[in-house]
C-alpha atoms as a PDB file:
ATOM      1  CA  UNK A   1      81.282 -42.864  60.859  1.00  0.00           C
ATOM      2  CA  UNK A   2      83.700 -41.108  58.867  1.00  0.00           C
ATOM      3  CA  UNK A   3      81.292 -38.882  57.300  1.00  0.00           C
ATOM      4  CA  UNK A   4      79.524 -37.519  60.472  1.00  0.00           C
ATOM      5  CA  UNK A   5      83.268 -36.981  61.572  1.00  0.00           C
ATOM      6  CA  UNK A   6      83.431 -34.317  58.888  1.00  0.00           C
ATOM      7  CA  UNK A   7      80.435 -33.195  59.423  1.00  0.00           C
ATOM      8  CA  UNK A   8      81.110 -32.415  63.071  1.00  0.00           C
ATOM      9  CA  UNK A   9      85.130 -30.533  62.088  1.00  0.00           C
ATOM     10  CA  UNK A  10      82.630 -28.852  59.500  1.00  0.00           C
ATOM     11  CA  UNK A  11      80.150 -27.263  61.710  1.00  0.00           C
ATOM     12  CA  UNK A  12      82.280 -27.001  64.393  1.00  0.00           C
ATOM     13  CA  UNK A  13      85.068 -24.649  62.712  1.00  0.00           C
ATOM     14  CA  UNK A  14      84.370 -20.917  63.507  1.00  0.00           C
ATOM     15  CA  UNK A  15      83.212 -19.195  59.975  1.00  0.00           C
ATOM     16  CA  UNK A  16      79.998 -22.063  60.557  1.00  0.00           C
ATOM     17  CA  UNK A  17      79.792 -20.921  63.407  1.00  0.00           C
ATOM     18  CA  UNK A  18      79.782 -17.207  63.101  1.00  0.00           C
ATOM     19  CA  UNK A  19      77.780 -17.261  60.206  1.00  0.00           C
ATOM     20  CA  UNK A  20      75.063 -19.320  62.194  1.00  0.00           C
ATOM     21  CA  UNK A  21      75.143 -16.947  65.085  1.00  0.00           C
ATOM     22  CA  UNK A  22      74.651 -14.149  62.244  1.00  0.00           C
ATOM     23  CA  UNK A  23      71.644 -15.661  60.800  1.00  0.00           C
ATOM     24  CA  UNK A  24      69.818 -15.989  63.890  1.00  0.00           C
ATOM     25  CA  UNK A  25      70.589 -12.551  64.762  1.00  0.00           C
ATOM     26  CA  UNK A  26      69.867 -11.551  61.585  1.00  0.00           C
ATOM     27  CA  UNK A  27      66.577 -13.176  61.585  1.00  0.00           C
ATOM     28  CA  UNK A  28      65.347 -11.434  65.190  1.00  0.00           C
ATOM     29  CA  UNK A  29      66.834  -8.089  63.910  1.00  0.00           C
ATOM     30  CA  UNK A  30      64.175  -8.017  60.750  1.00  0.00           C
ATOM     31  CA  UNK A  31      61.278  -9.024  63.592  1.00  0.00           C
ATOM     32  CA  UNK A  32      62.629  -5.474  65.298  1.00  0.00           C
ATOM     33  CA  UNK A  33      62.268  -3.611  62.388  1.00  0.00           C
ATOM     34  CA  UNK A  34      59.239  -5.030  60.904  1.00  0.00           C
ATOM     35  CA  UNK A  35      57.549  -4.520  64.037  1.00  0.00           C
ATOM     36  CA  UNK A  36      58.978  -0.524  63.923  1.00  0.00           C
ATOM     37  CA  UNK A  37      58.130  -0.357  60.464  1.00  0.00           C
ATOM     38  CA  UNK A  38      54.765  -1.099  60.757  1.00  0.00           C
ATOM     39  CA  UNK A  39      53.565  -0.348  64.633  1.00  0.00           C
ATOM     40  CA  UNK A  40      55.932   2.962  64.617  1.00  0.00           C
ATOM     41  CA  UNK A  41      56.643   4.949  61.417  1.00  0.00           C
ATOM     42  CA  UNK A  42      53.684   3.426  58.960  1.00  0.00           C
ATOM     43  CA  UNK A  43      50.226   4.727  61.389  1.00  0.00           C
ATOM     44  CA  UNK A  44      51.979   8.282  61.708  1.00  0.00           C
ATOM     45  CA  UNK A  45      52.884   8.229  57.594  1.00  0.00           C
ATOM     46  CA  UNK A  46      49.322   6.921  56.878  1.00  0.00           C
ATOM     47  CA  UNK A  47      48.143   9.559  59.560  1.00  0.00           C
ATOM     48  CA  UNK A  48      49.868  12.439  57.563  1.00  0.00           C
ATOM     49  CA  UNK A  49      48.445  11.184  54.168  1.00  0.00           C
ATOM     50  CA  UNK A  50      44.858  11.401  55.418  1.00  0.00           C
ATOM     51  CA  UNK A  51      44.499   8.272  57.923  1.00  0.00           C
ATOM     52  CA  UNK A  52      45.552   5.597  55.532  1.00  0.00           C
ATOM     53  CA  UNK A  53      46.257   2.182  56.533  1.00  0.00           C
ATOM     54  CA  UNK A  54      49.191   0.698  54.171  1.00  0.00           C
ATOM     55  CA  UNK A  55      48.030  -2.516  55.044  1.00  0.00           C
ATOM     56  CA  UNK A  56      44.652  -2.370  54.044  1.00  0.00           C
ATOM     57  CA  UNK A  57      45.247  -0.826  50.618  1.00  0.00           C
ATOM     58  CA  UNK A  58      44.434  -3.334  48.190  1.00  0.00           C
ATOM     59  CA  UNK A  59      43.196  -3.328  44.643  1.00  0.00           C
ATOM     60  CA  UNK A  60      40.291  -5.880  44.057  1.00  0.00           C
ATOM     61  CA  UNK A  61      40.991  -7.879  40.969  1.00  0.00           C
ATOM     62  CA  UNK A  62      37.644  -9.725  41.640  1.00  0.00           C
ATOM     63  CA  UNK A  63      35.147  -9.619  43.857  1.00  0.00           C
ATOM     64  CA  UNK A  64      34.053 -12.141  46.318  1.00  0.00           C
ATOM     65  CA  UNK A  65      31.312 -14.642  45.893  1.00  0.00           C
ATOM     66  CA  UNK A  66      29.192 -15.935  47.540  1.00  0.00           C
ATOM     67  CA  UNK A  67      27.361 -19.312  46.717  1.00  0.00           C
ATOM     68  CA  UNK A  68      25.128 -21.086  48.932  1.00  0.00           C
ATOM     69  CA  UNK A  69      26.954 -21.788  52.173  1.00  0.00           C
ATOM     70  CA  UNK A  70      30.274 -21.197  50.743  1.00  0.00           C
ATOM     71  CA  UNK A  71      32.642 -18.008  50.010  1.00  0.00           C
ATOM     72  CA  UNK A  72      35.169 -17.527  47.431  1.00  0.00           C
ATOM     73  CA  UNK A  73      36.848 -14.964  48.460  1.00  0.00           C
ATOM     74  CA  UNK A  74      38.280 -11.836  46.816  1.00  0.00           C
ATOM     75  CA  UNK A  75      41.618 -11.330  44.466  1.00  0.00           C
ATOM     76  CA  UNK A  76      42.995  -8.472  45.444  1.00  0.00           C
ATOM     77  CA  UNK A  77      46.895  -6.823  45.017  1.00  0.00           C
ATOM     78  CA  UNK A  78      47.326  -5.812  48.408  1.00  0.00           C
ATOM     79  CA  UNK A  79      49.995  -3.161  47.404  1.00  0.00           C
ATOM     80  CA  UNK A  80      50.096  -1.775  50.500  1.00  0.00           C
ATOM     81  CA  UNK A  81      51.770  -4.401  51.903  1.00  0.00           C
ATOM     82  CA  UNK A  82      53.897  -4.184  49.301  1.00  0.00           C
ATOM     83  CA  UNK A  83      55.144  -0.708  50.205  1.00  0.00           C
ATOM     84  CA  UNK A  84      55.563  -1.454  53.928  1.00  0.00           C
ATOM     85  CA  UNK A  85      58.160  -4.318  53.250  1.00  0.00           C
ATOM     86  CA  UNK A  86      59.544  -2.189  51.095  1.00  0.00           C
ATOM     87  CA  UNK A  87      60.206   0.201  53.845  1.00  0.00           C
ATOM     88  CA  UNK A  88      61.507  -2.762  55.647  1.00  0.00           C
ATOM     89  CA  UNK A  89      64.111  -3.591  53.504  1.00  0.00           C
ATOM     90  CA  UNK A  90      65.122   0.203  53.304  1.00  0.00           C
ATOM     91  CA  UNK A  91      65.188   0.346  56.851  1.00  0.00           C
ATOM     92  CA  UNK A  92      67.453  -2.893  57.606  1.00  0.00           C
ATOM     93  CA  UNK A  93      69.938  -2.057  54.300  1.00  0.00           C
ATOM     94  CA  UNK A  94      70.539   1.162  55.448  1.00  0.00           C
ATOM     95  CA  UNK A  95      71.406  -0.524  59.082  1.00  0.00           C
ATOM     96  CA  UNK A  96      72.991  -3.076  57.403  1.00  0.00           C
ATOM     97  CA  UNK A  97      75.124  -0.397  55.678  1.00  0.00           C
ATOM     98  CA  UNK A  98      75.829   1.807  58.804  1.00  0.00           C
ATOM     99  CA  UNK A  99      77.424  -1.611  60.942  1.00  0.00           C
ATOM    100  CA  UNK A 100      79.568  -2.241  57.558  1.00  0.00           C
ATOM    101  CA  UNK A 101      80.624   1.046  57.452  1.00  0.00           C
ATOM    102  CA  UNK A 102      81.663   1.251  61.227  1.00  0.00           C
ATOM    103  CA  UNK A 103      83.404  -2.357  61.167  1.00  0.00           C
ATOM    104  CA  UNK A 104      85.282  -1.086  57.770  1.00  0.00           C
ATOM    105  CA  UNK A 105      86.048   1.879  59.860  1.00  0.00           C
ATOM    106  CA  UNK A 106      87.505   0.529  62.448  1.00  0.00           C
ATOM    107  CA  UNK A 107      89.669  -2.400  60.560  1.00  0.00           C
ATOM    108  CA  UNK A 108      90.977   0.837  58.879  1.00  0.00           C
ATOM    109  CA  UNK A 109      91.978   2.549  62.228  1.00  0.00           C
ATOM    110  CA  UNK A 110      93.378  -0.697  63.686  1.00  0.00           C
ATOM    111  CA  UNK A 111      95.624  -1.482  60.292  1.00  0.00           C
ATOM    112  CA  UNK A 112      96.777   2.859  60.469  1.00  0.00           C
ATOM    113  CA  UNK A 113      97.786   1.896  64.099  1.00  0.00           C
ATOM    114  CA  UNK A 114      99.657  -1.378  63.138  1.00  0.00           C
ATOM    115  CA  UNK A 115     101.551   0.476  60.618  1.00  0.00           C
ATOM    116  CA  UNK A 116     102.545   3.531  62.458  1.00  0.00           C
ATOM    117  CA  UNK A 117     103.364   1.160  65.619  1.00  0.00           C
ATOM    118  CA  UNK A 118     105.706  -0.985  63.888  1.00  0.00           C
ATOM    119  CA  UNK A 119     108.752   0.769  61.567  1.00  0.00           C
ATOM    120  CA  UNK A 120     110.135  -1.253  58.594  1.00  0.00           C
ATOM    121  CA  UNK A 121     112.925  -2.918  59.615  1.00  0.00           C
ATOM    122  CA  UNK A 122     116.414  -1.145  57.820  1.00  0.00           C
ATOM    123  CA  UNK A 123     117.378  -1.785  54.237  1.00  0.00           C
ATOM    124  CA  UNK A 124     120.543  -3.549  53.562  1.00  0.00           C
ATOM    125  CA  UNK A 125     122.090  -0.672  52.094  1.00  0.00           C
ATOM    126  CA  UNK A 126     120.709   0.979  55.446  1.00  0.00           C
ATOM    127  CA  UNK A 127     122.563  -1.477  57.571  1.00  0.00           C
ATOM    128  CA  UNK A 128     125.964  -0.988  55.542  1.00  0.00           C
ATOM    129  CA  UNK A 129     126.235   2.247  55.665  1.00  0.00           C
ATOM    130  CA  UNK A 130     125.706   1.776  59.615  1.00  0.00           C
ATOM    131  CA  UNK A 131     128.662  -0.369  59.544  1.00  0.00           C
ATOM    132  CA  UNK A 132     130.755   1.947  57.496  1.00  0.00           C
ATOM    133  CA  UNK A 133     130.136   5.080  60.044  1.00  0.00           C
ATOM    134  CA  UNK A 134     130.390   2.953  62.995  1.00  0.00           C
ATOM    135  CA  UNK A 135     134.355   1.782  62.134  1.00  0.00           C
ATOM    136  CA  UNK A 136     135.082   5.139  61.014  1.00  0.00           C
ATOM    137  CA  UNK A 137     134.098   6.348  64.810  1.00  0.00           C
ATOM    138  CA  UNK A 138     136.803   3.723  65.741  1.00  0.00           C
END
C-alpha cells in the first residue's frame, strides 16, 4: 500500500503532470504538421520539380516475385519518405524553436520588470550616513 502511495504523490505532483500534458500535446502537434507537410507543402514542391510524388520515390533493391499463387514482394529504399519526415522534423524544430524563443523572451521581460520594480534596499553605510544628516538637521 505504501508503494502505490508514492506512486500516486509521484504522478500527482505538477512537473508529472505538465510534462504529461506536454507529451500529448506534443504528440497531436506532429499529426498537424505531418499532415501539412505532406497534404500542403510536399504536392506543390513535387509539382514544381516536374509532378513528383516524394512518397512514391523509391529505389528497388529487388524486384518482386512472383511464384505460383504467392508474391514476394519488392525491397525497395523508399527515400522519399525519407525526405518528407525530414521536412517534418524541420518544420516542428523550427516551431519548437520559435515557442522557446518567445517563452525565453518573455521570462526575460518579466525578470527586467521585477528588477526595475523593486530597488535594493540601502547599504549600511547608506543608512548611517542617513542618520548622521538627519541629527545634524536637529
Amino acid at each position: 500500500m505504501k508503494l502505490l502511495d508514492e506512486f500516486k504523490a509521484f504522478a500527482m505532483r505538477g512537473n508529472v503532470v505538465d510534462m504529461a500534458v506536454g507529451i500529448i500535446i506534443g504528440a497531436a502537434f506532429g499529426k498537424i504538421i505531418s499532415s501539412l507537410v505532406s497534404d500542403v507543402i510536399m504536392p506543390p514542391l513535387g509539382l514544381l520539380l516536374g509532378g513528383i510524388d516524394f512518397s512514391d520515390m523509391t529505389y528497388v533493391m529487388k524486384e518482386a516475385v512472383i511464384k505460383g499463387e504467392e508474391t514476394i514482394p519488392a525491397v525497395t529504399l523508399n527515400y522519399g519518405m525519407f525526405i518528407q519526415n525530414v521536412v517534418d522534423f524541420l518544420i516542428i524544430a523550427f516551431a519548437i524553436f520559435m515557442v522557446i524563443k518567445a517563452m525565453n523572451s518573455m521570462k526575460r521581460k518579466k525578470e527586467a520588470a521585477e528588477q526595475v520594480a523593486a530597488p535594493p534596499p540601502p547599504s549600511k553605510e547608506e543608512e548611517l550616513l542617513a542618520e548622521i544628516r538627519d541629527l545634524l538637521k536637529k
